[in-house]
Protein backbone atom coordinates (compact mmCIF):
# COMPACT_ATOMS: atom_id res chain seq x y z
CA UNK A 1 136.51 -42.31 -204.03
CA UNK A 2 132.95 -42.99 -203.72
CA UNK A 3 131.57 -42.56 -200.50
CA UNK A 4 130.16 -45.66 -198.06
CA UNK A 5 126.70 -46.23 -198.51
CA UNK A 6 124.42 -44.88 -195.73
CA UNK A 7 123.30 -48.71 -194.88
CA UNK A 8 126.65 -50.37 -195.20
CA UNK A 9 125.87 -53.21 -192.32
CA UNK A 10 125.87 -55.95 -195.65
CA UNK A 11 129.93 -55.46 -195.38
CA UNK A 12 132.12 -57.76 -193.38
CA UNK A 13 133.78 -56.45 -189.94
CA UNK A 14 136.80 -58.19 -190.90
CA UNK A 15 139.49 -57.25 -193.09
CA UNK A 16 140.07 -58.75 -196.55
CA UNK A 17 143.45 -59.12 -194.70
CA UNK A 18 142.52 -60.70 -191.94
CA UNK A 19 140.25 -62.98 -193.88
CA UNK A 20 142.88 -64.29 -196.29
CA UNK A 21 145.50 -65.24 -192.94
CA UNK A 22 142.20 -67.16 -191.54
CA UNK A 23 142.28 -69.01 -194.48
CA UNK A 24 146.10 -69.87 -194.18
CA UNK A 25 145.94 -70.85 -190.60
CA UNK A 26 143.04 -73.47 -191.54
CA UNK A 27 145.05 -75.23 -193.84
CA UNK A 28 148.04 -75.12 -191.56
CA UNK A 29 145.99 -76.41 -188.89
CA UNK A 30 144.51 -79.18 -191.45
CA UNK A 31 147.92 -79.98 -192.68
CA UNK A 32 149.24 -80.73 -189.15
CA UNK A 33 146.56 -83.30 -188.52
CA UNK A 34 146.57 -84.88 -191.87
CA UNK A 35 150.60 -85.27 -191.36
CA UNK A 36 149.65 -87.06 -188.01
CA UNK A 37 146.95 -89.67 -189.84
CA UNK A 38 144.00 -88.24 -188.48
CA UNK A 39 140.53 -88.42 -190.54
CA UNK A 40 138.84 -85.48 -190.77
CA UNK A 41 134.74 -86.11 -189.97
CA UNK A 42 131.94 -84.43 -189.65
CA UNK A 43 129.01 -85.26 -187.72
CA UNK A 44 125.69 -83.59 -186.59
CA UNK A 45 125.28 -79.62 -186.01
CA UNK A 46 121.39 -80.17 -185.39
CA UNK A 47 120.77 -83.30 -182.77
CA UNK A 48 118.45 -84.79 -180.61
CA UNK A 49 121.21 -84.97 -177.77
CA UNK A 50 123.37 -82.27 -176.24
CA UNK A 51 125.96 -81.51 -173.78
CA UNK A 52 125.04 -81.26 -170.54
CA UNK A 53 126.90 -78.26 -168.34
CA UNK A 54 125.39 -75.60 -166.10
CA UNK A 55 126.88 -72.81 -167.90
CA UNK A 56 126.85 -73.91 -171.55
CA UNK A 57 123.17 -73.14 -173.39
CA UNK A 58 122.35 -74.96 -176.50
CA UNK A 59 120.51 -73.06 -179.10
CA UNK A 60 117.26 -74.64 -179.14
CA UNK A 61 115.23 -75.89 -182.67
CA UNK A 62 111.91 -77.24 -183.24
CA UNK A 63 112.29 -79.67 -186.24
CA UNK A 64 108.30 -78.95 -187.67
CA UNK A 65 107.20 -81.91 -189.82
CA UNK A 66 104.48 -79.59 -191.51
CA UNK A 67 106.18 -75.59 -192.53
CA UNK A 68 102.67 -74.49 -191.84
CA UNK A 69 103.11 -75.70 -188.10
CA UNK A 70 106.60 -74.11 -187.57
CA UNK A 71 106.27 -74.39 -183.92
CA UNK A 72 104.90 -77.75 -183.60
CA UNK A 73 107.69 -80.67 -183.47
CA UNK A 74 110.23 -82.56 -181.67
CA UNK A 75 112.92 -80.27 -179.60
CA UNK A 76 116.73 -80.43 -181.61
CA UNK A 77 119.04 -78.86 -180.46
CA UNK A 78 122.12 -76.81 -182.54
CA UNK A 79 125.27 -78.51 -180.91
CA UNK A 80 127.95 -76.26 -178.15
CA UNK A 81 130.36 -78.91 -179.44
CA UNK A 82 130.33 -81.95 -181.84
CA UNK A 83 131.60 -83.96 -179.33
CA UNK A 84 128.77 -86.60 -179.11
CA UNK A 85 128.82 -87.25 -182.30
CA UNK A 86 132.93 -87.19 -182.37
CA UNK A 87 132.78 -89.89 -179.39
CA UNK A 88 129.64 -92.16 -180.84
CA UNK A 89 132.55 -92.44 -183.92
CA UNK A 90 135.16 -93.64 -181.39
CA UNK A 91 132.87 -96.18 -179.87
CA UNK A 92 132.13 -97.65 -183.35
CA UNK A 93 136.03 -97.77 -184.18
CA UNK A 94 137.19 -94.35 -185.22
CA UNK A 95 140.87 -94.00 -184.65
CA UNK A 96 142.03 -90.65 -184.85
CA UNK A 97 139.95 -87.96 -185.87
CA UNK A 98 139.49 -84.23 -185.94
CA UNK A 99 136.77 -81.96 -186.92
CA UNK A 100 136.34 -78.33 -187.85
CA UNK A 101 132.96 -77.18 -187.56
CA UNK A 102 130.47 -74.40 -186.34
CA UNK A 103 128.76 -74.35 -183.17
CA UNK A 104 126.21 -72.94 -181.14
CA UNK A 105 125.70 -71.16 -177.45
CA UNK A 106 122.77 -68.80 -176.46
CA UNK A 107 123.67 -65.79 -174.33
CA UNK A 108 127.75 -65.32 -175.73
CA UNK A 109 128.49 -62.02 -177.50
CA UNK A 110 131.54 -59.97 -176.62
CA UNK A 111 134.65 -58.86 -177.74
CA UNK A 112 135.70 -62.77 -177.18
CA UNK A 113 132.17 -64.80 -178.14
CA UNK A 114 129.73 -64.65 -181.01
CA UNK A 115 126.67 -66.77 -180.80
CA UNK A 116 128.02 -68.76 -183.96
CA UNK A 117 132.00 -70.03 -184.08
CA UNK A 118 133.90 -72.02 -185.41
CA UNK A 119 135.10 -74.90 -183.38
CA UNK A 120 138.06 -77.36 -183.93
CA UNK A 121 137.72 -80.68 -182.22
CA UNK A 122 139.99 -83.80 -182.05
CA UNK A 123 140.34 -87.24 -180.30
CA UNK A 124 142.59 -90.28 -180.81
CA UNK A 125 142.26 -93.30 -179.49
CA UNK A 126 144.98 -94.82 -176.91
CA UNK A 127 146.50 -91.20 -176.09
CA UNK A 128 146.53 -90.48 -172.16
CA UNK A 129 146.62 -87.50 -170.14
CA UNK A 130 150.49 -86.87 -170.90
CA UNK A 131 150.00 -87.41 -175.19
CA UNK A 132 147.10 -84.94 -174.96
CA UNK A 133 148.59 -82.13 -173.84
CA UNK A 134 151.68 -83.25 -175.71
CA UNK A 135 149.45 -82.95 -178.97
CA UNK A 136 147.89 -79.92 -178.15
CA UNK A 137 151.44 -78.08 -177.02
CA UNK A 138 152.94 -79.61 -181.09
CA UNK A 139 149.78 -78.12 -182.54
CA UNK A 140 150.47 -74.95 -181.01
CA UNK A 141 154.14 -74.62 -181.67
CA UNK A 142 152.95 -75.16 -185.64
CA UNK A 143 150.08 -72.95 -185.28
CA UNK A 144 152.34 -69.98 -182.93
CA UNK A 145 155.75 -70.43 -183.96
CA UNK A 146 156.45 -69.02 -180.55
CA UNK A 147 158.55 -71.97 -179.55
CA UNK A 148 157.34 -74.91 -176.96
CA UNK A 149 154.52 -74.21 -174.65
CA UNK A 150 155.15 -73.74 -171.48
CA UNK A 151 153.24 -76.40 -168.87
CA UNK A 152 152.09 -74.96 -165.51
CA UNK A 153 149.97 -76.86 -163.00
CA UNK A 154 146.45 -75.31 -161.54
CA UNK A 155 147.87 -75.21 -158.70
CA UNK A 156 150.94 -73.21 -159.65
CA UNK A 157 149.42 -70.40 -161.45
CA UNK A 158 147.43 -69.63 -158.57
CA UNK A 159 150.70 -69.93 -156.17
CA UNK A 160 152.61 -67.89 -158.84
CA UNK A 161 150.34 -65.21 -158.90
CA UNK A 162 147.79 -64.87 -155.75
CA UNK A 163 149.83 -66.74 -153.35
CA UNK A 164 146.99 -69.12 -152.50
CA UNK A 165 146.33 -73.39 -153.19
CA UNK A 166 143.02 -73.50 -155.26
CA UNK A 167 142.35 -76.92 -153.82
CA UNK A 168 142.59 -76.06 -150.40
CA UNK A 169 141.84 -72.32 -150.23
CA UNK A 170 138.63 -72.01 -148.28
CA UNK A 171 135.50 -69.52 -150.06
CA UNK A 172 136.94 -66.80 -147.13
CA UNK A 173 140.41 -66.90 -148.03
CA UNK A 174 139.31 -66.52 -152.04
CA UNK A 175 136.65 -63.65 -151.25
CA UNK A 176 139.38 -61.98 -149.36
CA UNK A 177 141.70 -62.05 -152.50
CA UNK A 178 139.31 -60.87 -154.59
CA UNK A 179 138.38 -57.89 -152.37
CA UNK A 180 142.24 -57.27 -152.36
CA UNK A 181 142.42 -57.04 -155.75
CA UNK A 182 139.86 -54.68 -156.48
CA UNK A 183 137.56 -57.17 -158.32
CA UNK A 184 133.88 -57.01 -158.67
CA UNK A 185 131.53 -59.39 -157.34
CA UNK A 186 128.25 -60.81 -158.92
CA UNK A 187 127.18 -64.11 -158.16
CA UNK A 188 126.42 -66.36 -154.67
CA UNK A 189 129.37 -66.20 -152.63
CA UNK A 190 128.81 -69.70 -151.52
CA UNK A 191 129.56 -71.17 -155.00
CA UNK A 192 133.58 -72.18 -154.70
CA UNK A 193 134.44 -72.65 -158.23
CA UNK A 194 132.96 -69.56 -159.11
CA UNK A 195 135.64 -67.92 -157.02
CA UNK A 196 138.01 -70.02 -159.07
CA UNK A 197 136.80 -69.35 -161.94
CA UNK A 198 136.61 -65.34 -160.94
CA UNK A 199 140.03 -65.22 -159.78
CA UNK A 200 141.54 -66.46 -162.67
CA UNK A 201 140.16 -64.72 -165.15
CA UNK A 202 140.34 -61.77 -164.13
CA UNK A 203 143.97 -61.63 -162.10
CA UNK A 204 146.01 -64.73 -163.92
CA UNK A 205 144.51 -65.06 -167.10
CA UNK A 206 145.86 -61.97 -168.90
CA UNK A 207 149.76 -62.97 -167.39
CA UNK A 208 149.60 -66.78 -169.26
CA UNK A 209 150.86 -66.75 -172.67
CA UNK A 210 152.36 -63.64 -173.50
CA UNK A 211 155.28 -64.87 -174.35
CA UNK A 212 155.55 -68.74 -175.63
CA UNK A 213 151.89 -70.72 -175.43
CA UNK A 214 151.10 -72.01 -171.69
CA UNK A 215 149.13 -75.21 -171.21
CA UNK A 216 147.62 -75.57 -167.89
CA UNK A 217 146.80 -78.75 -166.33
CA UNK A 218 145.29 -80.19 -163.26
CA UNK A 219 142.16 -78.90 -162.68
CA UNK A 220 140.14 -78.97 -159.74
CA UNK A 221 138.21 -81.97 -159.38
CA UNK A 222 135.04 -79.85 -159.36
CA UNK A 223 135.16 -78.68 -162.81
CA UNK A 224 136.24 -82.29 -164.44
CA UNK A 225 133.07 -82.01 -167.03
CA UNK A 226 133.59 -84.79 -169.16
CA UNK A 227 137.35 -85.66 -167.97
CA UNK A 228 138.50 -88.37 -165.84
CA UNK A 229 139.00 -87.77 -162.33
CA UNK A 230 142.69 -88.69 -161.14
CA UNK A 231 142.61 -89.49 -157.26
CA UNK A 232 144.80 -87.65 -154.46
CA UNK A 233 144.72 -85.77 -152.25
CA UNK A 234 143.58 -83.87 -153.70
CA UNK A 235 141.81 -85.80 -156.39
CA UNK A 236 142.61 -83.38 -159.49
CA UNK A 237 140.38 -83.18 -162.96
CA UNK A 238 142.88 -84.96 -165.38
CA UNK A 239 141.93 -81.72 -167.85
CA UNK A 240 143.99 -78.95 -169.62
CA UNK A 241 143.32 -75.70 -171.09
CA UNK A 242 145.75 -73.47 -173.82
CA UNK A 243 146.26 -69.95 -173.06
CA UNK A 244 148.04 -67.31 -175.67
CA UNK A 245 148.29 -64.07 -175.19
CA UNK A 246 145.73 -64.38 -172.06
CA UNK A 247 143.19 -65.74 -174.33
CA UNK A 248 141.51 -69.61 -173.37
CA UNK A 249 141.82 -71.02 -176.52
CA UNK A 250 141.35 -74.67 -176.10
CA UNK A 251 140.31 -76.97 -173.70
CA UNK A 252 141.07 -80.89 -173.18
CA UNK A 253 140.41 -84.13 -171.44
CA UNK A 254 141.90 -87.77 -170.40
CA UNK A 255 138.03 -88.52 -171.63
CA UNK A 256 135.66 -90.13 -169.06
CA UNK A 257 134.72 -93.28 -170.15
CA UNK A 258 132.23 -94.46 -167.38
CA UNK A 259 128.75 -93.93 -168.76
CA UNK A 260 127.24 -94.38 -164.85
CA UNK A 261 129.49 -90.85 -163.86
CA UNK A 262 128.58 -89.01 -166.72
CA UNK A 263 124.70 -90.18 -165.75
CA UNK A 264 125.47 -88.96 -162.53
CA UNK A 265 127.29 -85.66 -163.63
CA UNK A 266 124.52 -84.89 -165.98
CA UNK A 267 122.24 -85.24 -163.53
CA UNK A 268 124.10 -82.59 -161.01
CA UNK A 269 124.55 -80.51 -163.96
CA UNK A 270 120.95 -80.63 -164.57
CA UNK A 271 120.11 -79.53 -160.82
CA UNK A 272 122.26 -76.85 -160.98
CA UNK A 273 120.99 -75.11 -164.38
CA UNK A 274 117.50 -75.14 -162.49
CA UNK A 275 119.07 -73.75 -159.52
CA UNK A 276 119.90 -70.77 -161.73
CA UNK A 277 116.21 -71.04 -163.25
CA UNK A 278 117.48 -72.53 -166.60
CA UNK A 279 115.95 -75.89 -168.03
CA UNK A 280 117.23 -79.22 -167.71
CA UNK A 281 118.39 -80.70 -170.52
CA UNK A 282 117.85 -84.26 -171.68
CA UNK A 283 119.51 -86.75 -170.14
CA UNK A 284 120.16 -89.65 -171.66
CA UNK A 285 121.51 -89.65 -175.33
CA UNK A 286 122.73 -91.57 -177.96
CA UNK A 287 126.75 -91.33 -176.64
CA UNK A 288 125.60 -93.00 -173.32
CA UNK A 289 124.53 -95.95 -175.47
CA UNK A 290 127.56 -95.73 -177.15
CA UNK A 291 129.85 -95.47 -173.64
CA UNK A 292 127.46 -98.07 -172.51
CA UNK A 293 128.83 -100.89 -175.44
CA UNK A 294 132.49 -99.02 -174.78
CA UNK A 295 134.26 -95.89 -175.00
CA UNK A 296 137.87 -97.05 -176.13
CA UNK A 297 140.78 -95.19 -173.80
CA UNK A 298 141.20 -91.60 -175.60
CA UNK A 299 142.18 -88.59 -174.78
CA UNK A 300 140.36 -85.64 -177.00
CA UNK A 301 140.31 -81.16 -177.33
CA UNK A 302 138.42 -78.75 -178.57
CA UNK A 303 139.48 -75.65 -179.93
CA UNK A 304 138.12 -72.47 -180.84
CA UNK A 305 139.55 -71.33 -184.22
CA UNK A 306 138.26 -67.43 -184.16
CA UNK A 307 140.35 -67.08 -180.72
CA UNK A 308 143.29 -68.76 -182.19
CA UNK A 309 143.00 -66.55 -185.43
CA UNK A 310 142.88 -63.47 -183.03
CA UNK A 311 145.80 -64.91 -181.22
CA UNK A 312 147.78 -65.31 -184.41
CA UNK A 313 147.14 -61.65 -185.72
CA UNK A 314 146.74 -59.23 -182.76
CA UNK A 315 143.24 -58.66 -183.02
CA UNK A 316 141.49 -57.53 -180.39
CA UNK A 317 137.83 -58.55 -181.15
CA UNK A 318 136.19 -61.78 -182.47
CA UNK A 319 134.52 -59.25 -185.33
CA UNK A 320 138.06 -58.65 -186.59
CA UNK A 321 138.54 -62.22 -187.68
CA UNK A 322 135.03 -63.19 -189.13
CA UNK A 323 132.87 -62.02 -191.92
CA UNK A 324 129.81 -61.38 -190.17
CA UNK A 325 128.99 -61.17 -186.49
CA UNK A 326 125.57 -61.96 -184.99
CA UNK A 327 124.65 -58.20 -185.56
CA UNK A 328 125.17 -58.58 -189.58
CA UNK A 329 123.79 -62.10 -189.96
């Protein structure tokens, strides 16, 4: 056998294995939409506009009109999601469509997150809350063969496993759980969803899935993003997420279709990034125009097909399922 090179970073950190059962599950996945009558589209990766969300961090580019300038030019940005572009579609008569595409986040490399990924996104029009999830759950039946998800509320996981309402639970009562569990703390503890968010991750998150999929549903009205807000008490983010194997692997909406809430979300979502010393990000953007001449009633997911790969094979690291990491790019 002739031995590795010294300098073998050119090879992929994937198997040829694992590689050619990627390749199976994307035309499974394609085959389940196309059976359903969706259009597969494909819009922007580089764009003017860009989600707006405190913790998400488009990767910025400066589109130079002269290469001997390479720094002097409008800001573009490389998309987190191609959802503005998916939703601009909608607004101009798109029915049902899906997209699989790559995107972009700065600051994301773990076991879990490379900087590039590939990202599976649908919408179709006239589905609400209830068809959402029930597309997502059929998808991953196909996709899992593990039999029918399982659907738990927000509020149950946390019951089920901490004992505690999330909705009602004041910052005390979470800190003390936390401190009970053993977990570490790094962040301001007057920031409630990041309690949330600390809690389950790292106590419910690795119990959802392990057997058939779970889809949880009902999220705090908080952390709605770009999901309709369903009133209560208490008033709940009409939102759901897929979990296999303790791994997030998608994450949905009953789509907001107010443009004057997601002004006003933006803008919050702008205050906070400079809170944590990041830069706002621009504001207004070619899908508020489009929300602005009508959204149509949809309900839409996105999906991250590396995670659902892993999920599928057993691996343990994003670098077992794609060619090349960051590191080898």
């Amino acid at each position: 056998m002739t031995p590795a090179p010294e300098h073998s970073d050119y090879l992929p950190t994937a198997t040829w294995e694992r590689l050619r059962q990627r390749g199976q599950l994307l035309r499974r996945l394609r085959q389940f939409f196309d059976d359903r009558g969706f259009i597969e589209v494909h819009t922007p990766i580089l764009s003017a506009d860009t989600v707006i969300d405190r913790h998400l961090d488009p990767v910025p580019v400066t589109l130079a009109a002269d290469p001997r300038q390479p720094d002097v030019g409008p800001r573009y940005w490389l998309q987190t999601s191609p959802e503005f572009g998916m939703k601009r579609l909608l607004a101009a008569g798109a029915q049902a469509i899906y997209q699989v595409t790559k995107a972009f986040r700065l600051a994301e490399r773990g076991p879990l997150h490379n900087p590039e990924f590939t990202m599976v996104e649908w919408y179709r029009v006239g589905d609400d809350y209830q068809t959402g999830m029930q597309l997502l759950a059929d998808l991953a039946e196909v996709m899992f063969e593990r039999g029918p998800a399982l659907r738990l509320s927000f509020t149950e996981i946390f019951q089920n496993t901490l004992g505690i309402d999330p909705h009602r639970a004041e910052i005390g009562e979470l800190a003390d759980t936390a401190a009970r569990l053993g977990i570490d703390v790094a962040f301001e503890a007057d920031d409630r969803d990041a309690w949330l968010d600390l809690l389950l991750v790292e106590a419910i998150q690795p119990t959802l899935g392990t057997g058939q999929p779970v889809i949880v549903y009902d999220f705090p009205a908080s952390q709605s993003a770009l999901a309709q807000v369903r009133p209560g008490p208490p008033a709940v983010a009409e939102r759901f997420e897929l979990y296999v194997d303790g791994l997030e692997l998608a994450n949905g909406y009953h789509e907001l279709l107010d443009a004057g809430e997601l002004r006003r979300r933006n803008h919050l979502a702008n205050q906070q990034r400079m809170a944590d010393g990041k830069p706002p990000l621009p504001v207004e953007s070619r899908l508020l125009a489009a929300m602005d001449a009508g959204l149509p009633s949809c309900s839409g997911t996105a999906l991250g097909f590396d995670r659902l790969v892993m999920a599928a094979t057993g691996a343990k690291s994003i670098d077992e399922v794609i060619a090349f990491p960051i590191e080898r790019a």
